[in-house]
Protein backbone atom coordinates (compact mmCIF):
# COMPACT_ATOMS: atom_id res chain seq x y z
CA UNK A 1 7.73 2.08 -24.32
CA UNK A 2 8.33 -1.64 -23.55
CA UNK A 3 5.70 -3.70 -21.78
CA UNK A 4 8.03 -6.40 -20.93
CA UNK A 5 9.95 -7.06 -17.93
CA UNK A 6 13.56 -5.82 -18.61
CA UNK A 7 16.25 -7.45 -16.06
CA UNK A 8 19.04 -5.39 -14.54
CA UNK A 9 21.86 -6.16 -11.74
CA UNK A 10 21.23 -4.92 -8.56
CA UNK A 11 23.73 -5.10 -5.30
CA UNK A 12 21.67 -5.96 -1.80
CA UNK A 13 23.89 -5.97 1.12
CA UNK A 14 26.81 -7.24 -0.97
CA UNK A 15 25.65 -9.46 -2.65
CA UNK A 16 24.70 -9.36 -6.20
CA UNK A 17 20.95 -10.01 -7.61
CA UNK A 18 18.90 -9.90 -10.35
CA UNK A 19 15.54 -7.90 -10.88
CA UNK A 20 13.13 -7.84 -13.86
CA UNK A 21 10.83 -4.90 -14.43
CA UNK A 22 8.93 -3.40 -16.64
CA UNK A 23 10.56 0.41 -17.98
CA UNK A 24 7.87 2.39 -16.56
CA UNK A 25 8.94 0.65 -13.42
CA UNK A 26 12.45 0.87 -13.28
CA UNK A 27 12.03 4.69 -14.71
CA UNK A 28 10.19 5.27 -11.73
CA UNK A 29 12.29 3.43 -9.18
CA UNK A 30 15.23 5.49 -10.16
CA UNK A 31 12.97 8.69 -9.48
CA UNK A 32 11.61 7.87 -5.88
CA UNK A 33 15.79 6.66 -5.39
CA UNK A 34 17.04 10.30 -6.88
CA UNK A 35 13.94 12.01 -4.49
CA UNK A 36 15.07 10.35 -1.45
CA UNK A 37 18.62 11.06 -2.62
CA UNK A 38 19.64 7.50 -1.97
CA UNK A 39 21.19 5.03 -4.05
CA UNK A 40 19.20 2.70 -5.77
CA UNK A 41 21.00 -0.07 -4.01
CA UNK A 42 20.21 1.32 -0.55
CA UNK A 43 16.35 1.88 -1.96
CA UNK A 44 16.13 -1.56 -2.82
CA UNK A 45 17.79 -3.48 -0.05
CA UNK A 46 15.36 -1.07 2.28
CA UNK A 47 12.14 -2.53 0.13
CA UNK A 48 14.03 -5.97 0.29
CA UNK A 49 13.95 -5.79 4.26
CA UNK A 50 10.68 -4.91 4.56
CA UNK A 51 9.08 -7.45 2.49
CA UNK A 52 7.13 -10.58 3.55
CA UNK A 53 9.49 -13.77 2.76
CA UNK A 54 6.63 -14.80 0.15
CA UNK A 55 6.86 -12.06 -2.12
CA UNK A 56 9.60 -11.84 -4.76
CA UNK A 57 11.68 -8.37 -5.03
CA UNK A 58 10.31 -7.29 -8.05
CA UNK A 59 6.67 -7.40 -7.30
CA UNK A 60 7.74 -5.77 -3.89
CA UNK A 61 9.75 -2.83 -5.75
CA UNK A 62 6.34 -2.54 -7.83
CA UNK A 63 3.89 -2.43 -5.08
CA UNK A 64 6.44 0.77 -3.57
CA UNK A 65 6.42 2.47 -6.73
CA UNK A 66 2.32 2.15 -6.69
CA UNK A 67 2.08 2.74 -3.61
CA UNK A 68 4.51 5.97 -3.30
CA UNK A 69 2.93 7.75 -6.03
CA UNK A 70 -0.15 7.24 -4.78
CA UNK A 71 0.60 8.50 -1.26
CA UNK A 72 1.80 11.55 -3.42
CA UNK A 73 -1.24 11.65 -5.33
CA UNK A 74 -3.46 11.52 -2.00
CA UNK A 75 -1.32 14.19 -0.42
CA UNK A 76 -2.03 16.73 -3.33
CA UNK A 77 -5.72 16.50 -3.12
């Protein structure tokens, strides 16, 4: 497993940007997309709308992906 950043295309409201994260990351990005059945497009513009102006897209998706497992996590205790 790769502990650097690997960049991939993604498309935000048609438009076309570029994200860097780590495998683990993106791994689990495409879960929590397939679990929600929704796109990974319509995952990530709906982390991209919710995020403060100040924080860049990846570290958003990142914080989701901790933060979604651990509400998961909680919820099975």
């Amino acid at each position: 497993m790769s502990g650097r950043p690997v960049k991939r295309s993604l498309t935000l409201r048609g438009h076309r940007t570029s994200v860097s994260l780590e495998d683990a990351f993106w791994r689990a990005f495409r879960d929590i997309a397939e679990v929600r059945d929704m796109p990974i497009n319509a995952l990530a513009a709906e982390i991209d709308e919710a995020r403060d102006i100040d924080v860049g897209l990846a570290s958003a998706i990142r914080v989701y992906v901790l933060d979604w497992y651990r509400d998961r996590a909680v919820s099975e205790s």
